[in-house]
PDB file of N, CA and C in Angstrom:
ATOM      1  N   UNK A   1       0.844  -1.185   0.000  1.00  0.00           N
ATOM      2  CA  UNK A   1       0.000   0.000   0.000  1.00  0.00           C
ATOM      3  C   UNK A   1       0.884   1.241   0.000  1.00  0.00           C
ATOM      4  N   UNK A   2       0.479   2.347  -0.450  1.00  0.00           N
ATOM      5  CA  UNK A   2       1.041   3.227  -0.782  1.00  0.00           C
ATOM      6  C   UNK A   2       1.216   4.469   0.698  1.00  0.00           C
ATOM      7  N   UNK A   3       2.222   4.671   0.729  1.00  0.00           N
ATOM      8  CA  UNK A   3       2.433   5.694   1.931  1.00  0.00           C
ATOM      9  C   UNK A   3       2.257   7.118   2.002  1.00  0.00           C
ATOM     10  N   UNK A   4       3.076   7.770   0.763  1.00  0.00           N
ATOM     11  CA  UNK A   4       3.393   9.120   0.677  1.00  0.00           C
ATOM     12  C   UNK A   4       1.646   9.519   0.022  1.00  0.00           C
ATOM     13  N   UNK A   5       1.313  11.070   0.648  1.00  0.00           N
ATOM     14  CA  UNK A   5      -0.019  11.242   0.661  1.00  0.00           C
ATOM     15  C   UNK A   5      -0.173  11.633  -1.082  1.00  0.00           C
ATOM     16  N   UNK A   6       0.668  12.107  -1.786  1.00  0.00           N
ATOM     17  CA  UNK A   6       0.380  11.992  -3.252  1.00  0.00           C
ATOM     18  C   UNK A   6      -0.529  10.777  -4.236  1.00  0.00           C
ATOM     19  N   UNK A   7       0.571   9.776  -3.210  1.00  0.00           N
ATOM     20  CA  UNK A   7       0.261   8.248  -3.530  1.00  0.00           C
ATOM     21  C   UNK A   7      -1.358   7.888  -3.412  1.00  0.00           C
ATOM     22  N   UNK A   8      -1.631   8.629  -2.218  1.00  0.00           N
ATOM     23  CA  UNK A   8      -2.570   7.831  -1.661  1.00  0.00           C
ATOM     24  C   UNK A   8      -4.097   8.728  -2.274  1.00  0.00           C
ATOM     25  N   UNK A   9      -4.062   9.537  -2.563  1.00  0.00           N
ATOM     26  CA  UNK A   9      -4.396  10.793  -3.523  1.00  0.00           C
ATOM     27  C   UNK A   9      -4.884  10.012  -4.356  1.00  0.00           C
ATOM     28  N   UNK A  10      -3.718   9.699  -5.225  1.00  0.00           N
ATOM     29  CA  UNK A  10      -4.025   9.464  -6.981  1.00  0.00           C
ATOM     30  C   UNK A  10      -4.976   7.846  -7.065  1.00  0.00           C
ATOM     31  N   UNK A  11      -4.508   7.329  -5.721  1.00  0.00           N
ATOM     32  CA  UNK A  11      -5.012   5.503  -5.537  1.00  0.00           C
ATOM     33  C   UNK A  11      -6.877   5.879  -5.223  1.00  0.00           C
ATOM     34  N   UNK A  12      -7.254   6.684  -4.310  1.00  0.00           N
ATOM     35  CA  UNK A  12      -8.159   7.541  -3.954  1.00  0.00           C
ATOM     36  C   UNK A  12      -9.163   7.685  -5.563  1.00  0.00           C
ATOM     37  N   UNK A  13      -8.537   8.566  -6.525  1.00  0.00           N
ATOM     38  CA  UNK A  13      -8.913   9.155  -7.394  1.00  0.00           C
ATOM     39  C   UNK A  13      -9.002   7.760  -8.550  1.00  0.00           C
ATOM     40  N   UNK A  14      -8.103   7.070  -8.333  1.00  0.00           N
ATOM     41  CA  UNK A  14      -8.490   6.181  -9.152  1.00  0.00           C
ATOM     42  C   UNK A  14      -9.457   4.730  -9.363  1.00  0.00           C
ATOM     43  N   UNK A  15      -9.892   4.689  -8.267  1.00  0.00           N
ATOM     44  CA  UNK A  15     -10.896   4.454  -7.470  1.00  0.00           C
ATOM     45  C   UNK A  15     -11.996   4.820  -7.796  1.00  0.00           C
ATOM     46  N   UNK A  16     -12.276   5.668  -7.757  1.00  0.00           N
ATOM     47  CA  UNK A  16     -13.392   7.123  -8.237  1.00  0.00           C
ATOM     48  C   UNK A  16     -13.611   7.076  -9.513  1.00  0.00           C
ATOM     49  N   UNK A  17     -12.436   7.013 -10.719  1.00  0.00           N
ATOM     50  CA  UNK A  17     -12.624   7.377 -11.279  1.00  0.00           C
ATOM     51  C   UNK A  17     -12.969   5.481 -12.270  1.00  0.00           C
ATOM     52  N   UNK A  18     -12.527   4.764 -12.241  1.00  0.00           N
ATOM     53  CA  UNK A  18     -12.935   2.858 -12.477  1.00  0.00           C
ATOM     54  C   UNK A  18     -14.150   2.915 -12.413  1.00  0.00           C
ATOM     55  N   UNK A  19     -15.310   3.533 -10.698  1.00  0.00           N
ATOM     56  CA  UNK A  19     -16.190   3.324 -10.785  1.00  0.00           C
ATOM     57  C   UNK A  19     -17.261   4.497 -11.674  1.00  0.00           C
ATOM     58  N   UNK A  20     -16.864   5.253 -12.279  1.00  0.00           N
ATOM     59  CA  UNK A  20     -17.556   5.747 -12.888  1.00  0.00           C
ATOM     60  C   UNK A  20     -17.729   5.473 -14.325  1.00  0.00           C
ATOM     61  N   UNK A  21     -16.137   5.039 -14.599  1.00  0.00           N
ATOM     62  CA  UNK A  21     -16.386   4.560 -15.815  1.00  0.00           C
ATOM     63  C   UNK A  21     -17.259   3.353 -16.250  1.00  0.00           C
ATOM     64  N   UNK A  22     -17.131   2.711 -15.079  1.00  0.00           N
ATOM     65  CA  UNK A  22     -17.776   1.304 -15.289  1.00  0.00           C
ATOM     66  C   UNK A  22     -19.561   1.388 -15.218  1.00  0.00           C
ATOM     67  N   UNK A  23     -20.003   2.418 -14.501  1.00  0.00           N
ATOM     68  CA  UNK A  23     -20.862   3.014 -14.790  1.00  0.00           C
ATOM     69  C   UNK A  23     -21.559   3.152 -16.221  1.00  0.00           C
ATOM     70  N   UNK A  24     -20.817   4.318 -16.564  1.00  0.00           N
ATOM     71  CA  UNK A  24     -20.747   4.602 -18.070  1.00  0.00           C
ATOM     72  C   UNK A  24     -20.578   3.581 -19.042  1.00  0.00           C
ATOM     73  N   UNK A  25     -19.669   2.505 -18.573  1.00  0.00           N
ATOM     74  CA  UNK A  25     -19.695   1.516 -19.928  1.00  0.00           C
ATOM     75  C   UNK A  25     -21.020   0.400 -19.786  1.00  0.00           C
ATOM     76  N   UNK A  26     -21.480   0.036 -18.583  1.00  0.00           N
ATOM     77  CA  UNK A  26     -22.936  -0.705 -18.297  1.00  0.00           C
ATOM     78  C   UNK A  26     -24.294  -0.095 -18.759  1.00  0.00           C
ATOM     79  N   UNK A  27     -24.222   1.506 -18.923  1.00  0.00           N
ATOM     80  CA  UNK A  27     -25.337   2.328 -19.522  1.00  0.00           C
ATOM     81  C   UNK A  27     -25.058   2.129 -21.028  1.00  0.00           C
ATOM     82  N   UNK A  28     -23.831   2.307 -21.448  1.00  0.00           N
ATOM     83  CA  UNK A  28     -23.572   2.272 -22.585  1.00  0.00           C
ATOM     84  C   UNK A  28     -24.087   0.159 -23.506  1.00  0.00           C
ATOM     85  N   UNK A  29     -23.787  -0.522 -22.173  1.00  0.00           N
ATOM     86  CA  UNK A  29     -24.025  -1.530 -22.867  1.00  0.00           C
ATOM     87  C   UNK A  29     -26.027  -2.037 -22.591  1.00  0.00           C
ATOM     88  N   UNK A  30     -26.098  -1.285 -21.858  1.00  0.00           N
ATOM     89  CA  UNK A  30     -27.393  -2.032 -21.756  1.00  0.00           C
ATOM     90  C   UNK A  30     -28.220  -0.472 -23.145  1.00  0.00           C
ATOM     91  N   UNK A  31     -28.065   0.458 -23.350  1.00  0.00           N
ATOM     92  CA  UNK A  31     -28.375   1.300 -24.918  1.00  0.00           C
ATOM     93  C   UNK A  31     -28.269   0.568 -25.550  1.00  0.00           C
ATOM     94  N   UNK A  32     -26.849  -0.129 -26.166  1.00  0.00           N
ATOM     95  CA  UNK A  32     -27.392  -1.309 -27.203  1.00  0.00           C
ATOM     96  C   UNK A  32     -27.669  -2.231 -27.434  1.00  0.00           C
ATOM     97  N   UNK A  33     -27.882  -2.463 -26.096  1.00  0.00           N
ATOM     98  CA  UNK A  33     -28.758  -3.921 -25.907  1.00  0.00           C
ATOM     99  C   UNK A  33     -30.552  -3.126 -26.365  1.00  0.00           C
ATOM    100  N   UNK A  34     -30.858  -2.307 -25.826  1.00  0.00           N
ATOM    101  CA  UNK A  34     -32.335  -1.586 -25.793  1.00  0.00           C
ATOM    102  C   UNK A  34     -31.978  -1.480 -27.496  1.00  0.00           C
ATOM    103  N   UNK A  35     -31.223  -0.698 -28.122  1.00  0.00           N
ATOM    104  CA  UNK A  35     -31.594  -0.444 -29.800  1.00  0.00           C
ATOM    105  C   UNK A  35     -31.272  -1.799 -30.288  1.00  0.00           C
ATOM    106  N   UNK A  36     -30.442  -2.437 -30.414  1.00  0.00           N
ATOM    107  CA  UNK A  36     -30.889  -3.924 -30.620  1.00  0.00           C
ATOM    108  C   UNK A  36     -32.384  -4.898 -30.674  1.00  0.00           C
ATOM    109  N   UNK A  37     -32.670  -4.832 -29.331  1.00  0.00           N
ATOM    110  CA  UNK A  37     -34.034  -4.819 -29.570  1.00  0.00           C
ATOM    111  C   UNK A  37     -35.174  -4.722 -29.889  1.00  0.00           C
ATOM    112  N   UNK A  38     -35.225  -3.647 -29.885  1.00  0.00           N
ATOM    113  CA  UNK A  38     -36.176  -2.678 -30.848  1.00  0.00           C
ATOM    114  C   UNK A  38     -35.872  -2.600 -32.162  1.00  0.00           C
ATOM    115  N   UNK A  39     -34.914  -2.530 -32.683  1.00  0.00           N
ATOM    116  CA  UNK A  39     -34.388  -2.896 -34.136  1.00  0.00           C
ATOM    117  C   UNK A  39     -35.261  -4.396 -34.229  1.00  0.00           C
ATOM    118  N   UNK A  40     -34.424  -5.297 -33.693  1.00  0.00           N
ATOM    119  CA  UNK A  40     -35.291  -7.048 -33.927  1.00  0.00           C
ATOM    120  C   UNK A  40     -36.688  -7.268 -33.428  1.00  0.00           C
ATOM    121  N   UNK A  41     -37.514  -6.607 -33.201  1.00  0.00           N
ATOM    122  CA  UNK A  41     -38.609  -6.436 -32.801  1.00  0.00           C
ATOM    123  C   UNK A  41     -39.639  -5.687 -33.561  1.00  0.00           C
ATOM    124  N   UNK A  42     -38.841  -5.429 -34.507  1.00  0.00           N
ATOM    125  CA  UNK A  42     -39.487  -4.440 -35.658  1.00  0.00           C
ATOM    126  C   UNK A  42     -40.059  -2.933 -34.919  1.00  0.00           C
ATOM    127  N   UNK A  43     -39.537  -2.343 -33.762  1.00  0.00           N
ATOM    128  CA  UNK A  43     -40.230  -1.399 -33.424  1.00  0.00           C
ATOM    129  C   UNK A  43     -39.353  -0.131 -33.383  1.00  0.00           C
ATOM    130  N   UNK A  44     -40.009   0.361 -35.247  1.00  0.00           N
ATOM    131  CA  UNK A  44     -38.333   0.786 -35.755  1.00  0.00           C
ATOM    132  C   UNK A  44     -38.894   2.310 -34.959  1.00  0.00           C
ATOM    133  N   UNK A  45     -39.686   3.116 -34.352  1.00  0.00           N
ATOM    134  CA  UNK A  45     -40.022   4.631 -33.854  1.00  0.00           C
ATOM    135  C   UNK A  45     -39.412   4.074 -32.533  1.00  0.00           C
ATOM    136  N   UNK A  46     -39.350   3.375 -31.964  1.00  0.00           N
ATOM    137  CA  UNK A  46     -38.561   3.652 -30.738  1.00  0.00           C
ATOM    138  C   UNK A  46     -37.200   3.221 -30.520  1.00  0.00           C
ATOM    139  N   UNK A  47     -36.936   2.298 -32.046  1.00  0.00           N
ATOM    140  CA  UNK A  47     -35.763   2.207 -32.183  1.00  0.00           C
ATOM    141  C   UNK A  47     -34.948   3.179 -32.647  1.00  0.00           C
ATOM    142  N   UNK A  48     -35.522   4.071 -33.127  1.00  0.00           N
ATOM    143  CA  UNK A  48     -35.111   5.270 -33.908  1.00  0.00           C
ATOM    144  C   UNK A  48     -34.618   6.601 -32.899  1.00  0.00           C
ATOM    145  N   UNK A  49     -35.599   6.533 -31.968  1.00  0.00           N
ATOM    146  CA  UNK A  49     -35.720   7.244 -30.479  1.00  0.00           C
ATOM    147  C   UNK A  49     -33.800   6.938 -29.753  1.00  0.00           C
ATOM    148  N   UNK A  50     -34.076   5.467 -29.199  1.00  0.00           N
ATOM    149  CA  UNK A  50     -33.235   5.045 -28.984  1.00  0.00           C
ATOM    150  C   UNK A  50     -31.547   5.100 -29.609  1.00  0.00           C
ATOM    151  N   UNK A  51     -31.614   4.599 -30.651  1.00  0.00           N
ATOM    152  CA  UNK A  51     -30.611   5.204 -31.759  1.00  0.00           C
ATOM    153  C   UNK A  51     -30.267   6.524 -31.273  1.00  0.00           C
ATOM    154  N   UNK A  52     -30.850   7.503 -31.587  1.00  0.00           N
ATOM    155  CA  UNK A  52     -30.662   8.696 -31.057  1.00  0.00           C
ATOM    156  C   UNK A  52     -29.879   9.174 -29.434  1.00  0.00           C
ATOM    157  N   UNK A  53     -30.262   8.684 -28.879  1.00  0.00           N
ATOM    158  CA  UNK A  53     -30.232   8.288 -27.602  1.00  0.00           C
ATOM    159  C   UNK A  53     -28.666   8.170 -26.998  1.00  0.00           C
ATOM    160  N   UNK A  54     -28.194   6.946 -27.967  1.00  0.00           N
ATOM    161  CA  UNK A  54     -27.664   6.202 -27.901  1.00  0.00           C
ATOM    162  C   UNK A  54     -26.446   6.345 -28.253  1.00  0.00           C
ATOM    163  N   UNK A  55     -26.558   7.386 -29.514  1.00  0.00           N
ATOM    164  CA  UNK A  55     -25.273   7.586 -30.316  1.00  0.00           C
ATOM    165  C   UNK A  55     -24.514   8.944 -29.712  1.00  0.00           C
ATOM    166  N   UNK A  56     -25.535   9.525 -29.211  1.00  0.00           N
ATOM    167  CA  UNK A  56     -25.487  11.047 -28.104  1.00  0.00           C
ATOM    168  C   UNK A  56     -24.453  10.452 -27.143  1.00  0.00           C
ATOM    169  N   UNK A  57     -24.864   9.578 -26.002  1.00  0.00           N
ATOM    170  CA  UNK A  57     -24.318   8.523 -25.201  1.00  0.00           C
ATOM    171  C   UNK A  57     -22.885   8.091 -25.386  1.00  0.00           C
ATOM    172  N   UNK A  58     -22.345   7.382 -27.024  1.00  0.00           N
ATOM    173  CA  UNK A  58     -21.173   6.998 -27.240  1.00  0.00           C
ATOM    174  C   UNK A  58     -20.539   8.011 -27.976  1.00  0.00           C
ATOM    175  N   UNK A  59     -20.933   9.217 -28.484  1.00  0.00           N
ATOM    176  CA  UNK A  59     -20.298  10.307 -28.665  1.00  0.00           C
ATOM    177  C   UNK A  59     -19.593  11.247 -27.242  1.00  0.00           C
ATOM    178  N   UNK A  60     -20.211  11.049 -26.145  1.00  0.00           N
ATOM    179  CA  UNK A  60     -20.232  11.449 -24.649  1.00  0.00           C
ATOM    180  C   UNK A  60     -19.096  10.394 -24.200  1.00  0.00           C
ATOM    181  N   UNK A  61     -19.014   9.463 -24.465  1.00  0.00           N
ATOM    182  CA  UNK A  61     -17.955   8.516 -24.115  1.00  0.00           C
ATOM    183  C   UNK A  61     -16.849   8.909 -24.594  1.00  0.00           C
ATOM    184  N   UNK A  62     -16.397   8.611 -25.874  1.00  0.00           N
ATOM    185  CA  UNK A  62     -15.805   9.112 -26.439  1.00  0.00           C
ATOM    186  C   UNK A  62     -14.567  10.020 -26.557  1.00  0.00           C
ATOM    187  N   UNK A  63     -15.354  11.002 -26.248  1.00  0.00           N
ATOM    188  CA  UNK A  63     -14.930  12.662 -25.918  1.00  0.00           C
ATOM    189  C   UNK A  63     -14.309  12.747 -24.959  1.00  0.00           C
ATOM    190  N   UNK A  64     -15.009  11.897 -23.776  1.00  0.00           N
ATOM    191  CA  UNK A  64     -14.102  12.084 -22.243  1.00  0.00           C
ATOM    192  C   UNK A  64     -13.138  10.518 -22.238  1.00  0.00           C
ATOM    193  N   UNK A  65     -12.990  10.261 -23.224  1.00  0.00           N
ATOM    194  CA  UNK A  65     -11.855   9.406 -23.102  1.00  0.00           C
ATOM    195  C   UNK A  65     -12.140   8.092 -22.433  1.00  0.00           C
ATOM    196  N   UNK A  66     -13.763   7.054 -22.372  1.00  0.00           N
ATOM    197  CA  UNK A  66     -13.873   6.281 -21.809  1.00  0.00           C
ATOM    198  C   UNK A  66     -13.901   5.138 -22.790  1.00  0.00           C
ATOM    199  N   UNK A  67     -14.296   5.308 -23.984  1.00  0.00           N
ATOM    200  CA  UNK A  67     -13.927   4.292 -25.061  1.00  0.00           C
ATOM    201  C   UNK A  67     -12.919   5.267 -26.331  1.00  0.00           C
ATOM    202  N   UNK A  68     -12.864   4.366 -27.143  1.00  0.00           N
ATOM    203  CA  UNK A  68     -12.031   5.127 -28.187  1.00  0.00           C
ATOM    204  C   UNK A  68     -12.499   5.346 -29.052  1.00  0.00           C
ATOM    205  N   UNK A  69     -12.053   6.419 -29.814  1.00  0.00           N
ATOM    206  CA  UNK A  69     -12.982   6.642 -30.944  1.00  0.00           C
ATOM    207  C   UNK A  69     -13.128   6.112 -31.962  1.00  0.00           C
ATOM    208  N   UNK A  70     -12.593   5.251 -32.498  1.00  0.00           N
ATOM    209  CA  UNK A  70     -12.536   4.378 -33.331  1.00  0.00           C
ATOM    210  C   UNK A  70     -13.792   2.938 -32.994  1.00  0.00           C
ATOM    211  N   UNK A  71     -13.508   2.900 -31.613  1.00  0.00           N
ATOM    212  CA  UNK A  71     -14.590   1.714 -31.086  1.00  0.00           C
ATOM    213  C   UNK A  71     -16.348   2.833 -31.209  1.00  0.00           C
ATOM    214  N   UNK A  72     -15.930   4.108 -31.034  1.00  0.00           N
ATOM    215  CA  UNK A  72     -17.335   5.364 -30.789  1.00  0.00           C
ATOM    216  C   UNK A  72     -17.812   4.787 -32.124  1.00  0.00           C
ATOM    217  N   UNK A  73     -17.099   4.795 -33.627  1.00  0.00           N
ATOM    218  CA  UNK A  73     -17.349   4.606 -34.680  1.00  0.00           C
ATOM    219  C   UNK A  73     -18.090   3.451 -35.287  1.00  0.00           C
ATOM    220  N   UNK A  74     -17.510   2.698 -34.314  1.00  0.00           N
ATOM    221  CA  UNK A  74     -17.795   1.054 -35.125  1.00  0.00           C
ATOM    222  C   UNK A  74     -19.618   1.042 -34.164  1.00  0.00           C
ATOM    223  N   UNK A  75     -19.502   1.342 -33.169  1.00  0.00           N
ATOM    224  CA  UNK A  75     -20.495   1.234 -32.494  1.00  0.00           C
ATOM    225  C   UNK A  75     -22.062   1.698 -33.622  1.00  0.00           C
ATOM    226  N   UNK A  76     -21.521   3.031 -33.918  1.00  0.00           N
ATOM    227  CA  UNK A  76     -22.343   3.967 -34.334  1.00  0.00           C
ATOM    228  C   UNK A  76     -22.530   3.288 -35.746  1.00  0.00           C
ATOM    229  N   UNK A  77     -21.973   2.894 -36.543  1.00  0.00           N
ATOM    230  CA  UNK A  77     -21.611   2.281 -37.822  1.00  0.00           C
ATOM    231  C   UNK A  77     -22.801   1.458 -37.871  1.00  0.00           C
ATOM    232  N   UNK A  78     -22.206   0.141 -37.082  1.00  0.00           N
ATOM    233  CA  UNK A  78     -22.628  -1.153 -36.902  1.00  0.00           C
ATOM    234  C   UNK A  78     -24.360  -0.469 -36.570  1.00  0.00           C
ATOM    235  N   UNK A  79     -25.135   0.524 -35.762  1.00  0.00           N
ATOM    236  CA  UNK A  79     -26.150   0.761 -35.488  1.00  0.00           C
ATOM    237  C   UNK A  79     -27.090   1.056 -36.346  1.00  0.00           C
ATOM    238  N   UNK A  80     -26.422   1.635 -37.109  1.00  0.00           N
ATOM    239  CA  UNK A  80     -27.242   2.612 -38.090  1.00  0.00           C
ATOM    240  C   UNK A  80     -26.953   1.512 -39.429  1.00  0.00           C
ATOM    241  N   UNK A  81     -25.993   0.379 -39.753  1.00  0.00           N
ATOM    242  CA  UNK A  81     -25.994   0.015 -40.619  1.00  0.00           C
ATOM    243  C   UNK A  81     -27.473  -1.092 -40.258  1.00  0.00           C
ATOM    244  N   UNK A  82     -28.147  -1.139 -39.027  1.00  0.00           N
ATOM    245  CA  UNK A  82     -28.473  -2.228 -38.736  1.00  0.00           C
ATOM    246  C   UNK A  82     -30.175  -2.035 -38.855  1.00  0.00           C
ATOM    247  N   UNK A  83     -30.045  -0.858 -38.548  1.00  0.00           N
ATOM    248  CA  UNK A  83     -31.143  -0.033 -38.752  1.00  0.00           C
ATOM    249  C   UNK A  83     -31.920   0.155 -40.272  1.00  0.00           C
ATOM    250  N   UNK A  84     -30.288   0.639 -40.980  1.00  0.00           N
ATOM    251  CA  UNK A  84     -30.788   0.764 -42.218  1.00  0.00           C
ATOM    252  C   UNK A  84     -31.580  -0.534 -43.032  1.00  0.00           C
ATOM    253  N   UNK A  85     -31.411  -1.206 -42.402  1.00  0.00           N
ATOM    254  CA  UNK A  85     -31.268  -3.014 -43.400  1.00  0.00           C
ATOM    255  C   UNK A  85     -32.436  -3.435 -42.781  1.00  0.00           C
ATOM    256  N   UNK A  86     -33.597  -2.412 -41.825  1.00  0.00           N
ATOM    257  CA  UNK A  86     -34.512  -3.137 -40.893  1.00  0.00           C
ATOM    258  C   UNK A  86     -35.694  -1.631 -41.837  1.00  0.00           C
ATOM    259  N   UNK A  87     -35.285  -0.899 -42.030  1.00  0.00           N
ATOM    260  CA  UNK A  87     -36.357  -0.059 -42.948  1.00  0.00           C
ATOM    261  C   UNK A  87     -36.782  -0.256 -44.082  1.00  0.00           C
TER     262      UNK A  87
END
């Protein structure tokens, strides 16, 4: 365990900061689990809702550095390609 109070600071903060992300990535996974759904369910107005929702969400990720943007992309890609193929 860490002694010097810097140490114990940053261990503190990082702490803090795991559980938020993990937060953020469980909202993020249960969104596309919900537009998924609604996509395969044919219930393309609230899938559409959702979508929306959703892509707001992994653009918000993103930005603050909790996924990458490249993964922000594929997410968003893969959604809307999935969407498109269900209209």
């Amino acid at each position: 365990m860490a002694t010097h109070a810097s140490a114990l600071k940053a261990h503190r903060q990082s702490l803090k900061n795991r559980e938020h992300n993990r937060q953020f990535r469980a909202r993020l996974r249960n969104a596309l689990k919900g537009v998924r759904t609604a996509i395969d369910g044919n219930d393309l107005a609230g899938a559409k809702t959702a979508l929306k929702q959703t892509i707001s969400l992994i653009d918000k990720m993103a930005s603050k550095g909790i996924i990458h943007r490249n993964a922000a992309g594929r997410y968003k890609s893969r959604l809307t390609t999935r969407m498109a193929a269900r209209s």
